[in-house]
PDB file of N, CA and C in Angstrom:
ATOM      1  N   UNK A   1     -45.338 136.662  35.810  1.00  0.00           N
ATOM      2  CA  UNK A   1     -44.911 135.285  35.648  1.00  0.00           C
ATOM      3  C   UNK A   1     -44.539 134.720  37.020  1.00  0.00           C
ATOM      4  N   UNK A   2     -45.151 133.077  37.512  1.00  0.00           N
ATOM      5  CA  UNK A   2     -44.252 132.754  38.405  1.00  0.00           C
ATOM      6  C   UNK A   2     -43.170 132.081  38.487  1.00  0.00           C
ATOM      7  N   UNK A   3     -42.625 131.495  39.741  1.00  0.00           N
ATOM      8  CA  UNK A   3     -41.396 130.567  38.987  1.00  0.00           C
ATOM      9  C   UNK A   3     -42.082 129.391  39.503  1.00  0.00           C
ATOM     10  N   UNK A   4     -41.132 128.185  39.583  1.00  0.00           N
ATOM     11  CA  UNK A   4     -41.212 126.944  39.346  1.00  0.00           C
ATOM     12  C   UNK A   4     -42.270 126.280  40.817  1.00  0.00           C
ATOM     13  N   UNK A   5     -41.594 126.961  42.086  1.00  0.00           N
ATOM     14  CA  UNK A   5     -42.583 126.529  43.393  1.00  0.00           C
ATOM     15  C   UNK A   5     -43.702 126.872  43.040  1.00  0.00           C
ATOM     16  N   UNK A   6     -44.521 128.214  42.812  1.00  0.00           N
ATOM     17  CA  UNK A   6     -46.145 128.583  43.094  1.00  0.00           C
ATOM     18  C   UNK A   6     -46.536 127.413  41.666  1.00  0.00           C
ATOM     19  N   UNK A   7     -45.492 127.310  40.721  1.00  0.00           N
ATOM     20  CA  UNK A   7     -46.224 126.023  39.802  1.00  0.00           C
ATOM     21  C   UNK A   7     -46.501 124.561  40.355  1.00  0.00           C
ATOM     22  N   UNK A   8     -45.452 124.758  40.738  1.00  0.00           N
ATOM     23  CA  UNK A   8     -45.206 123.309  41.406  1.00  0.00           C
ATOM     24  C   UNK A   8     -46.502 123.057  42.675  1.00  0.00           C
ATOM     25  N   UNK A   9     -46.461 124.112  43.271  1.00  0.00           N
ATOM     26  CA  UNK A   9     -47.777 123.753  44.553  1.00  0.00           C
ATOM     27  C   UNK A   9     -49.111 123.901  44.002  1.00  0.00           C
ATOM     28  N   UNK A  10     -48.971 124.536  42.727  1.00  0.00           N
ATOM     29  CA  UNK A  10     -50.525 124.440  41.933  1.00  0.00           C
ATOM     30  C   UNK A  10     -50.980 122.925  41.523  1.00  0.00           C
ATOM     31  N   UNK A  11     -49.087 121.918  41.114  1.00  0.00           N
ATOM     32  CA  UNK A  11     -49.548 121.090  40.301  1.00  0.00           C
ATOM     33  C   UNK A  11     -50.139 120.015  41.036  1.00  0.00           C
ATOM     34  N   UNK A  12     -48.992 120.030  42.638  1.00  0.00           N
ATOM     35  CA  UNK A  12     -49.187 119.278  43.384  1.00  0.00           C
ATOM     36  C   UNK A  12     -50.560 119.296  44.285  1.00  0.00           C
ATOM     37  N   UNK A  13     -51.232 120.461  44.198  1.00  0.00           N
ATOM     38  CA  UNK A  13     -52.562 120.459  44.833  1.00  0.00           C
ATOM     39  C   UNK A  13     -53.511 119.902  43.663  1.00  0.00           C
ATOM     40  N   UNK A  14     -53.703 120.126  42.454  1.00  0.00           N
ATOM     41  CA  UNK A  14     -54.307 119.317  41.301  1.00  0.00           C
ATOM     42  C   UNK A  14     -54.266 117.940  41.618  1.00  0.00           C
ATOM     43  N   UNK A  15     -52.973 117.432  41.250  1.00  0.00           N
ATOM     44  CA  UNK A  15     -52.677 115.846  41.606  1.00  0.00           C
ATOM     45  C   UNK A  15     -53.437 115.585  42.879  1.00  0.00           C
ATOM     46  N   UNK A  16     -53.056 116.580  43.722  1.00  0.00           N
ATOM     47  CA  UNK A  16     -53.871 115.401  45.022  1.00  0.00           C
ATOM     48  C   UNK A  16     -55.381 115.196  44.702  1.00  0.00           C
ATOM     49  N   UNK A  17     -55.862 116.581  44.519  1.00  0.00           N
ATOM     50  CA  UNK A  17     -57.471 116.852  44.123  1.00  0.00           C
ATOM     51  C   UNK A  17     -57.905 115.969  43.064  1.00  0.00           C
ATOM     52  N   UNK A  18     -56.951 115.800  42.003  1.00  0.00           N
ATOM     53  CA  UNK A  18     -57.626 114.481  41.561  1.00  0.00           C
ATOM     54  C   UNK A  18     -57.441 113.387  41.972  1.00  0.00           C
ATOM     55  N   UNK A  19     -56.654 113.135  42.261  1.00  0.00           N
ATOM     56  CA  UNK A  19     -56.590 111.569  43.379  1.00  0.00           C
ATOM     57  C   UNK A  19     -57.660 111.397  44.163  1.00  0.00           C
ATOM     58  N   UNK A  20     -57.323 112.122  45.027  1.00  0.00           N
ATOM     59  CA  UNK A  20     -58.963 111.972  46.075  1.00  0.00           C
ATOM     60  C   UNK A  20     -60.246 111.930  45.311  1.00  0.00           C
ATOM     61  N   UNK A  21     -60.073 112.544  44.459  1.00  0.00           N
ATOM     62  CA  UNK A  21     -61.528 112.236  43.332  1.00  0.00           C
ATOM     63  C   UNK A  21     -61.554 110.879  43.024  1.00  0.00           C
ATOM     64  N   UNK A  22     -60.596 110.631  42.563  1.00  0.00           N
ATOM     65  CA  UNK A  22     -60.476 109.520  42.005  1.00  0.00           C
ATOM     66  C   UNK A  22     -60.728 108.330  42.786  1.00  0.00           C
ATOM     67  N   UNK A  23     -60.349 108.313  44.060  1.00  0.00           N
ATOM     68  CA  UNK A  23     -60.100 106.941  44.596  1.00  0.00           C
ATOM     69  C   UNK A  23     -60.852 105.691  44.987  1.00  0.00           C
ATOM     70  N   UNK A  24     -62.323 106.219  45.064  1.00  0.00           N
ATOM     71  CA  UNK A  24     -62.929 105.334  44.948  1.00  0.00           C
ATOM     72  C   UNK A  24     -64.007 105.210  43.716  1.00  0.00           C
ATOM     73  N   UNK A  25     -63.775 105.674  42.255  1.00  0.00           N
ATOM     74  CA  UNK A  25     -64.567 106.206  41.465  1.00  0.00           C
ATOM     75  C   UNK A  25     -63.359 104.943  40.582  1.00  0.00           C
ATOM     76  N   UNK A  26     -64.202 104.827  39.102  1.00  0.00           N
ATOM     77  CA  UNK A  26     -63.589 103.685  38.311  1.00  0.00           C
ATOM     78  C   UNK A  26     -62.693 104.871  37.415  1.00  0.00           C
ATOM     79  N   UNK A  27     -63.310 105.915  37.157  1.00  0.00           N
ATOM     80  CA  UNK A  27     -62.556 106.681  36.276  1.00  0.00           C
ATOM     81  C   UNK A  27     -60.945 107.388  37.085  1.00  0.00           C
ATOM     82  N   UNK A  28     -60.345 107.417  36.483  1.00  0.00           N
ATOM     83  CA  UNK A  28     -59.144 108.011  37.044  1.00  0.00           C
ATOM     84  C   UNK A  28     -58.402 109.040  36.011  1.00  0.00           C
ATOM     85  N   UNK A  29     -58.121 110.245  36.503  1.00  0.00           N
ATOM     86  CA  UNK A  29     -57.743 111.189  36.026  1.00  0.00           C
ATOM     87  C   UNK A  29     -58.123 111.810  35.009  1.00  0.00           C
ATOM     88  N   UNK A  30     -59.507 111.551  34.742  1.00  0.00           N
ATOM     89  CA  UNK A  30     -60.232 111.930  33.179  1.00  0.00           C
ATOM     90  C   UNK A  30     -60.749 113.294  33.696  1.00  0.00           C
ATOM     91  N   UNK A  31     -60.483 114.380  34.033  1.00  0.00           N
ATOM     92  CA  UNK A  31     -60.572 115.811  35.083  1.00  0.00           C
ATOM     93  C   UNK A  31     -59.917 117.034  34.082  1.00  0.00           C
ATOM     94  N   UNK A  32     -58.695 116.749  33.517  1.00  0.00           N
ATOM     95  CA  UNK A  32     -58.422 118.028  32.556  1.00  0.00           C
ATOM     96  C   UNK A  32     -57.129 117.309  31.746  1.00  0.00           C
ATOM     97  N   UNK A  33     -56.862 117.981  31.114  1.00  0.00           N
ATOM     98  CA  UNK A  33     -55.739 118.043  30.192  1.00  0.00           C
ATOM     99  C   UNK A  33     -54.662 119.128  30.683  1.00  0.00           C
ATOM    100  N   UNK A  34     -53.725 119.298  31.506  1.00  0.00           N
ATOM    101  CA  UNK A  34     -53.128 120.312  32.080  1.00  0.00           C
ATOM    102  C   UNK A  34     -51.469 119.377  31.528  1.00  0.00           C
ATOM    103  N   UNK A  35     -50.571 119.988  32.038  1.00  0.00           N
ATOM    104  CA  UNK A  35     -49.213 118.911  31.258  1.00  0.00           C
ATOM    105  C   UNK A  35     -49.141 118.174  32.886  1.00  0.00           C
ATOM    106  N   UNK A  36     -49.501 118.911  34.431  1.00  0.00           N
ATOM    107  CA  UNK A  36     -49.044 118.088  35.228  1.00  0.00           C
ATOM    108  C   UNK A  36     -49.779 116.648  35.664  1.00  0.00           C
ATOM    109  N   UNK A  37     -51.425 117.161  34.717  1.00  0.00           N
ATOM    110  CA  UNK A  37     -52.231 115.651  34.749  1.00  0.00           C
ATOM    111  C   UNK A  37     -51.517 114.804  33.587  1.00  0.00           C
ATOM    112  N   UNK A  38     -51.053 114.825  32.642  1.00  0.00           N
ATOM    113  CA  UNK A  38     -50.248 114.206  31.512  1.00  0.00           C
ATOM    114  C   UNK A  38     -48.969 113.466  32.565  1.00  0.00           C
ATOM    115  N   UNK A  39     -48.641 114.192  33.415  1.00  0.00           N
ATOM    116  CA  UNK A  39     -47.196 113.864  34.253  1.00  0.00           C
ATOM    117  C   UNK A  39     -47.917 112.542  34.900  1.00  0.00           C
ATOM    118  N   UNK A  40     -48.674 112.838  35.708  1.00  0.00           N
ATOM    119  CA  UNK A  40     -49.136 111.765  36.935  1.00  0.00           C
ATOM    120  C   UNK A  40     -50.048 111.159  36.217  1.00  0.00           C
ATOM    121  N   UNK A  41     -51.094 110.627  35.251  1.00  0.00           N
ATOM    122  CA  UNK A  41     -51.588 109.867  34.443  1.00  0.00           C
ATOM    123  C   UNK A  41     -51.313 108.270  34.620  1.00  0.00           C
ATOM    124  N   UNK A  42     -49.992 108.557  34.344  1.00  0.00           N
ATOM    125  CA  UNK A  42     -49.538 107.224  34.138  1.00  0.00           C
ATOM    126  C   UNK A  42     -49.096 106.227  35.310  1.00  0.00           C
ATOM    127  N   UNK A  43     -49.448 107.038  36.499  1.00  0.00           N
ATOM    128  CA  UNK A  43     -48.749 106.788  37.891  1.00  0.00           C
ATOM    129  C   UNK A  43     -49.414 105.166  38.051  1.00  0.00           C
ATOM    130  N   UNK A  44     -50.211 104.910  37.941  1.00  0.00           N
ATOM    131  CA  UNK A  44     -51.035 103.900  37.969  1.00  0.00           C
ATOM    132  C   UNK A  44     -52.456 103.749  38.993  1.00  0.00           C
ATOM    133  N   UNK A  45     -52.116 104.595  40.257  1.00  0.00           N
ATOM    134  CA  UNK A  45     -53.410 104.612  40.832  1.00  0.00           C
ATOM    135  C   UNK A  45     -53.450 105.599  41.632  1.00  0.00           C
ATOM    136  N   UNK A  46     -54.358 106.242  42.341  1.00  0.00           N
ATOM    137  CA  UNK A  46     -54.738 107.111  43.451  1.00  0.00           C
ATOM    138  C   UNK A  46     -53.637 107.146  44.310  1.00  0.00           C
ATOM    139  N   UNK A  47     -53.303 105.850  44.857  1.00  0.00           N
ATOM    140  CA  UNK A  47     -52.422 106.079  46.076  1.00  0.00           C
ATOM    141  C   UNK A  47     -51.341 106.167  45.750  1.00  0.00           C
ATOM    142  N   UNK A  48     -50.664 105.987  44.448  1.00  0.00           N
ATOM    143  CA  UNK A  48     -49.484 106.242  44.278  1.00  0.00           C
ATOM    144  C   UNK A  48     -49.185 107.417  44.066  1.00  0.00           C
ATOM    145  N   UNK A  49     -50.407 108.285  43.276  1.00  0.00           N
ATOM    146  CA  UNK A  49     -49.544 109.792  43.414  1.00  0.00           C
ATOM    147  C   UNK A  49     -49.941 110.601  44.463  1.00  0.00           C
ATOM    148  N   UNK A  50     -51.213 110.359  45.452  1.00  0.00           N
ATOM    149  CA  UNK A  50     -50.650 110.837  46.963  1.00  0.00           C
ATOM    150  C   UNK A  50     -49.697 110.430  47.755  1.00  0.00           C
ATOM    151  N   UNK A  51     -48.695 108.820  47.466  1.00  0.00           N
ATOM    152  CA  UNK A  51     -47.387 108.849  47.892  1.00  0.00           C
ATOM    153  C   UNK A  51     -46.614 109.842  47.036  1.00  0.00           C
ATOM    154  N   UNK A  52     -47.045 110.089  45.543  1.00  0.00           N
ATOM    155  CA  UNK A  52     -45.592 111.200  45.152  1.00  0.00           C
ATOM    156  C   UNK A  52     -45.942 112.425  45.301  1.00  0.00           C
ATOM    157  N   UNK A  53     -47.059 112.750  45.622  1.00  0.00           N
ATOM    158  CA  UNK A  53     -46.870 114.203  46.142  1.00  0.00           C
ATOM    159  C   UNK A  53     -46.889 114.898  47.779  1.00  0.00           C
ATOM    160  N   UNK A  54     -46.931 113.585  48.278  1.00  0.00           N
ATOM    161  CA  UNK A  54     -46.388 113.562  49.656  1.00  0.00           C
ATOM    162  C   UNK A  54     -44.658 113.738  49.468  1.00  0.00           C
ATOM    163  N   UNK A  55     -43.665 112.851  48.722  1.00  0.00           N
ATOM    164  CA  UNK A  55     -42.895 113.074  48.800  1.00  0.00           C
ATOM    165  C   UNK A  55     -42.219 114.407  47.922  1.00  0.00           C
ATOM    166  N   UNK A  56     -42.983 115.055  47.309  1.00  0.00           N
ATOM    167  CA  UNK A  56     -42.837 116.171  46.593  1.00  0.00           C
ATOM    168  C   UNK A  56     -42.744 117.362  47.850  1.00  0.00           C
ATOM    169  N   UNK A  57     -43.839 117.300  48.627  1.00  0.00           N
ATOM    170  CA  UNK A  57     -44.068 118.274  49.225  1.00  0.00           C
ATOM    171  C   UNK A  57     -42.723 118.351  50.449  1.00  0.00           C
ATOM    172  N   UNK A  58     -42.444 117.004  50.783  1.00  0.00           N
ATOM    173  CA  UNK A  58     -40.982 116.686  51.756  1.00  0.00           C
ATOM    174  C   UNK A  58     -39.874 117.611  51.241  1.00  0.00           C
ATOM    175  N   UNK A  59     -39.533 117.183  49.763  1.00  0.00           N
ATOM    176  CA  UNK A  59     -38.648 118.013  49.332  1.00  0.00           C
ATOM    177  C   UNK A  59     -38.846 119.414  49.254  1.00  0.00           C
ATOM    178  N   UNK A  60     -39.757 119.809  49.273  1.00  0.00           N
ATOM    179  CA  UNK A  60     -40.017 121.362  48.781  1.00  0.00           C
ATOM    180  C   UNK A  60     -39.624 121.999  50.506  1.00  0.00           C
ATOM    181  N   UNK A  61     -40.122 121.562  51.556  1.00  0.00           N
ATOM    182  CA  UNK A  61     -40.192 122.170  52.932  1.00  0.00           C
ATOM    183  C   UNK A  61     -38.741 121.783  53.206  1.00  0.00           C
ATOM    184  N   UNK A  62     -38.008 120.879  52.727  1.00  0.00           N
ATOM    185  CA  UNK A  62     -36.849 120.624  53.257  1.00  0.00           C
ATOM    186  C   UNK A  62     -35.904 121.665  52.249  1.00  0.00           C
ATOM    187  N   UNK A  63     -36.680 122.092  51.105  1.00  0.00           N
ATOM    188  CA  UNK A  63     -35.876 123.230  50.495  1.00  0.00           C
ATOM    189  C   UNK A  63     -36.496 124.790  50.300  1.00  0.00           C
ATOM    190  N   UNK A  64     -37.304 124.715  51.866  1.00  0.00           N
ATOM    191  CA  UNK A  64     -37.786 126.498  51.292  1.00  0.00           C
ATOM    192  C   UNK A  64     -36.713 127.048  51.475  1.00  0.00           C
ATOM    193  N   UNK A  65     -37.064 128.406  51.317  1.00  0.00           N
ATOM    194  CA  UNK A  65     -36.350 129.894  51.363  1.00  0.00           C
ATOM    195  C   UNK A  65     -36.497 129.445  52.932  1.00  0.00           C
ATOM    196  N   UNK A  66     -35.410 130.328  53.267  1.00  0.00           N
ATOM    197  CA  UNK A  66     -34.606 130.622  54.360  1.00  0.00           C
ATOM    198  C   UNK A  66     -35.206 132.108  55.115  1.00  0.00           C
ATOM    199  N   UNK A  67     -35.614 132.631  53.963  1.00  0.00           N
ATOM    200  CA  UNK A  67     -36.071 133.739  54.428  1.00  0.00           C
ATOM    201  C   UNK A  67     -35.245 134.969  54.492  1.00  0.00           C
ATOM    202  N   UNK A  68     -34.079 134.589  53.714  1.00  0.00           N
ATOM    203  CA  UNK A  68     -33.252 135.569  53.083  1.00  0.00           C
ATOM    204  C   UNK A  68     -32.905 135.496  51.832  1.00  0.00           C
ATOM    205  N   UNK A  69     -33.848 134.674  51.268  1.00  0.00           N
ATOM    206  CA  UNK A  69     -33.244 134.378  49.808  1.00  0.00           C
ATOM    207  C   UNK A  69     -32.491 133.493  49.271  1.00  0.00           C
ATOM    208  N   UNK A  70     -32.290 132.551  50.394  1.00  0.00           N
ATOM    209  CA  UNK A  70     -31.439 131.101  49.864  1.00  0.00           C
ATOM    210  C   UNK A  70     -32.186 130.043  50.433  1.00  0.00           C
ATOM    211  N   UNK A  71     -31.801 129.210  49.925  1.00  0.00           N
ATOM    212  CA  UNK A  71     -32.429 127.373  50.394  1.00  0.00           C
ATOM    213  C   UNK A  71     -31.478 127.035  51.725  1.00  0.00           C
ATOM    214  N   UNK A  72     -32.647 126.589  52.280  1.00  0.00           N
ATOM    215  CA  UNK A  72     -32.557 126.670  53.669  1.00  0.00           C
ATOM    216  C   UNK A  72     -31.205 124.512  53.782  1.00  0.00           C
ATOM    217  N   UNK A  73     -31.710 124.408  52.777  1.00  0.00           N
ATOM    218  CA  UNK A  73     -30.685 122.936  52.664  1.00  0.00           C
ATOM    219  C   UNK A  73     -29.410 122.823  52.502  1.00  0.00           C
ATOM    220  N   UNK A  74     -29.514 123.321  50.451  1.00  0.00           N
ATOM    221  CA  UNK A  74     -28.062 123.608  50.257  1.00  0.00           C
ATOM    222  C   UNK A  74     -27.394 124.226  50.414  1.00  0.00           C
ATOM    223  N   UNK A  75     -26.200 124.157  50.070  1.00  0.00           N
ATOM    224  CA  UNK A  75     -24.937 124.932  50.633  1.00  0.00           C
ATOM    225  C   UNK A  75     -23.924 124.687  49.504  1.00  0.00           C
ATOM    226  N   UNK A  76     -23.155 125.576  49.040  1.00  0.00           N
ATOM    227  CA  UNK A  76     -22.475 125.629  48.205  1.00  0.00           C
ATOM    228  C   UNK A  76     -20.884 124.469  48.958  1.00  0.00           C
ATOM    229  N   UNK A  77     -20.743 123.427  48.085  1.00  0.00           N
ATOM    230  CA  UNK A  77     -20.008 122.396  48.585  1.00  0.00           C
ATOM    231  C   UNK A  77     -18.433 123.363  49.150  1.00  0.00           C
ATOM    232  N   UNK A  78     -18.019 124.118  48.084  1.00  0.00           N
ATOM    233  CA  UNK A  78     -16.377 124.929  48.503  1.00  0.00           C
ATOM    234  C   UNK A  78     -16.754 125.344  49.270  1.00  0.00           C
ATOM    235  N   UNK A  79     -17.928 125.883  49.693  1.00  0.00           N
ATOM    236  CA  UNK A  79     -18.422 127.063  51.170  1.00  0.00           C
ATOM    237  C   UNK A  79     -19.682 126.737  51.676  1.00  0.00           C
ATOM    238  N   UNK A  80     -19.224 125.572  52.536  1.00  0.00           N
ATOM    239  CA  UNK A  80     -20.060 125.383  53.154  1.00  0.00           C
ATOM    240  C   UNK A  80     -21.560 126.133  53.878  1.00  0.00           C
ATOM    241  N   UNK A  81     -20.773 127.308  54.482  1.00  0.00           N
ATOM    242  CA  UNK A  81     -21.779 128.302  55.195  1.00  0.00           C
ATOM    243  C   UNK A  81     -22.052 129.500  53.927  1.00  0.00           C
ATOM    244  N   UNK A  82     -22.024 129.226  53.100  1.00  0.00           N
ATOM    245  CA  UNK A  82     -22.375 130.277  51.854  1.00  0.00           C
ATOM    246  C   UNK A  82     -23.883 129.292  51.143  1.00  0.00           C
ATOM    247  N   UNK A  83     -24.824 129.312  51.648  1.00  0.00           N
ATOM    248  CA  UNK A  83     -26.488 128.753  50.814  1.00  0.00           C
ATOM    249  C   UNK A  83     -26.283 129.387  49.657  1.00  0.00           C
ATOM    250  N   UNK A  84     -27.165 128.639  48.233  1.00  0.00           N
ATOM    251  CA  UNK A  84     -27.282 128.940  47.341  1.00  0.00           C
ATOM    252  C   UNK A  84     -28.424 129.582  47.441  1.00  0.00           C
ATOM    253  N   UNK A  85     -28.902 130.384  46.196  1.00  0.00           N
ATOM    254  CA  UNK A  85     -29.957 131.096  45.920  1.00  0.00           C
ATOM    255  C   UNK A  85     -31.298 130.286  45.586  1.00  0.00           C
ATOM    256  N   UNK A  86     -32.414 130.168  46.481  1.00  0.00           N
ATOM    257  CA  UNK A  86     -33.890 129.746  46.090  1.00  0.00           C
ATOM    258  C   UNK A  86     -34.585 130.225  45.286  1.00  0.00           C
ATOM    259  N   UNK A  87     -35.098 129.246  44.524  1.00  0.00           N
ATOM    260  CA  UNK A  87     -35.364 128.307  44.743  1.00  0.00           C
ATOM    261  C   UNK A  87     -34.186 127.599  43.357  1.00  0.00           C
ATOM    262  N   UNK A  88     -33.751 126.790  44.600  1.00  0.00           N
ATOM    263  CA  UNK A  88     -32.621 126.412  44.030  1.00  0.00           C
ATOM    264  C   UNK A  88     -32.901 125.050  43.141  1.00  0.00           C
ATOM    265  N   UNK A  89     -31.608 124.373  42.884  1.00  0.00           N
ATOM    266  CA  UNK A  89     -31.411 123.513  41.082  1.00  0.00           C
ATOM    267  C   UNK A  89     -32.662 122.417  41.883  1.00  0.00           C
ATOM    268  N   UNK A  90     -32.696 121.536  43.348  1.00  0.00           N
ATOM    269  CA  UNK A  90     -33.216 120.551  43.686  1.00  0.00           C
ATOM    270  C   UNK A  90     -35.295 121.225  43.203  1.00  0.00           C
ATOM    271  N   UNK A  91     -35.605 122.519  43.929  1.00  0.00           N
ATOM    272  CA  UNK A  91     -36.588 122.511  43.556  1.00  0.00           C
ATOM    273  C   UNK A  91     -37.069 122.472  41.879  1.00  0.00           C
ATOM    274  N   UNK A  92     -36.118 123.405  40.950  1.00  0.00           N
ATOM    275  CA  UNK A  92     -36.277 123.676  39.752  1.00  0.00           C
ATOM    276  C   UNK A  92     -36.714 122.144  39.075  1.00  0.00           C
ATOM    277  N   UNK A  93     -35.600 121.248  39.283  1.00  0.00           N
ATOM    278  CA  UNK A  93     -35.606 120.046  38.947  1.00  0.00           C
ATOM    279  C   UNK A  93     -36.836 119.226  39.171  1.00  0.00           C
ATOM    280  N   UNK A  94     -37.135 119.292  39.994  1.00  0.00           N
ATOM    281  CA  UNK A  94     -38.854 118.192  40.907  1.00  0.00           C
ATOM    282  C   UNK A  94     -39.469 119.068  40.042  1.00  0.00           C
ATOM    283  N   UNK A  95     -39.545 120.610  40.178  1.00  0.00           N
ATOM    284  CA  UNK A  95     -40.847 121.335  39.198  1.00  0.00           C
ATOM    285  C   UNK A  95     -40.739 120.771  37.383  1.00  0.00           C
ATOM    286  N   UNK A  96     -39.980 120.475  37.609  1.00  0.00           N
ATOM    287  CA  UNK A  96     -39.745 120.417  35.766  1.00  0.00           C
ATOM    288  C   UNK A  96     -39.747 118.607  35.708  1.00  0.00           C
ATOM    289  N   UNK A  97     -39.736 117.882  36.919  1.00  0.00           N
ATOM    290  CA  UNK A  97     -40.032 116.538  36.857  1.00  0.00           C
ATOM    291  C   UNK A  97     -41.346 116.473  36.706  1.00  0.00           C
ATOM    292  N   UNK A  98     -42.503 117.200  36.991  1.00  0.00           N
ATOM    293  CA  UNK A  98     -43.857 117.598  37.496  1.00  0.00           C
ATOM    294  C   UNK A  98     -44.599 118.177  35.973  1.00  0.00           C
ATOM    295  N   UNK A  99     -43.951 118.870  35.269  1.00  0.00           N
ATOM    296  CA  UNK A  99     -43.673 119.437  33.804  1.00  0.00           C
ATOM    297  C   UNK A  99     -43.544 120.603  33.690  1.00  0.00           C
ATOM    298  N   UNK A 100     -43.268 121.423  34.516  1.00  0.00           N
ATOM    299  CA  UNK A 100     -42.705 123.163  34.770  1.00  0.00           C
ATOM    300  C   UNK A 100     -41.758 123.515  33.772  1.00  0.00           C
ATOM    301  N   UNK A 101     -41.665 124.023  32.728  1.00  0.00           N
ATOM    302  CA  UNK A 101     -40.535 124.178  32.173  1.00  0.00           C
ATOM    303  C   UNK A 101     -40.932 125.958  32.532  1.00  0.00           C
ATOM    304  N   UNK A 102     -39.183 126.623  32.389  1.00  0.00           N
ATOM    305  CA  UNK A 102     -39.035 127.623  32.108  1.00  0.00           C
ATOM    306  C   UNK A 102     -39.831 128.844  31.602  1.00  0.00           C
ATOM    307  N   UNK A 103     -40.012 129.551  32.260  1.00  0.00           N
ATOM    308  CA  UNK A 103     -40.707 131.099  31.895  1.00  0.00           C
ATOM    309  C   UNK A 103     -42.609 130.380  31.623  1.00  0.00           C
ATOM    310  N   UNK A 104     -42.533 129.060  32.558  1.00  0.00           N
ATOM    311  CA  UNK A 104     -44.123 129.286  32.111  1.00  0.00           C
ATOM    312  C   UNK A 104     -44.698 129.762  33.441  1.00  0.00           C
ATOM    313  N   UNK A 105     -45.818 129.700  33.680  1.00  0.00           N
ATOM    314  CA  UNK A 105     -46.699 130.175  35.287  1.00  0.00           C
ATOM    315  C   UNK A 105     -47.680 129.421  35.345  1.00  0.00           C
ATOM    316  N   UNK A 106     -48.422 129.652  36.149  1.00  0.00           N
ATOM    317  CA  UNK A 106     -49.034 128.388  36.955  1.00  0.00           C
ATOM    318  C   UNK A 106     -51.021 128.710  36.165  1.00  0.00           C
TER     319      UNK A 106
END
């Protein structure tokens, strides 16, 4: 099983791949039935969901692993210099904004 990032960079490479398909073609997003094409569907056009998965991808690099096992961002507010564990609530959250729920894989 993976967790929520290797889903999340699957969904966000889909979205782009269909966008760019899409962008100068009349059809838009008619490519698969997956839940993260159901997510971005409704975005309204090409360029809007290569703006949201541009800003998807911002958040994700501004919250990798550290490379010890915590998010390189947060920080536990009482302890400051104590990082929480990655992939932490900000990524979980965007993956499950994307449609990642729990114990699924990519």
């Amino acid at each position: 099983m993976t967790g929520p990032v290797d889903w999340l960079e699957q969904a966000l490479k889909t979205a782009e791949d269909d966008a760019r398909y899409s962008e100068d073609r009349s059809v838009f997003f008619d490519v698969s039935d997956d839940a993260a094409v159901d997510h971005y569907r409704g975005a309204g056009s090409p360029s809007t969901v290569l703006r949201l998965v541009t800003g998807a991808r911002q958040i994700l690099a501004e919250h990798a692993n550290d490379g010890s096992g915590d998010c390189r961002a947060c920080a536990d507010p009482c302890e400051p210099r104590m990082a929480l564990p990655w992939p932490c609530r900000t990524v979980r959250l965007l993956a499950e904004a994307w449609g990642w729920e729990e114990g699924e894989s990519c």
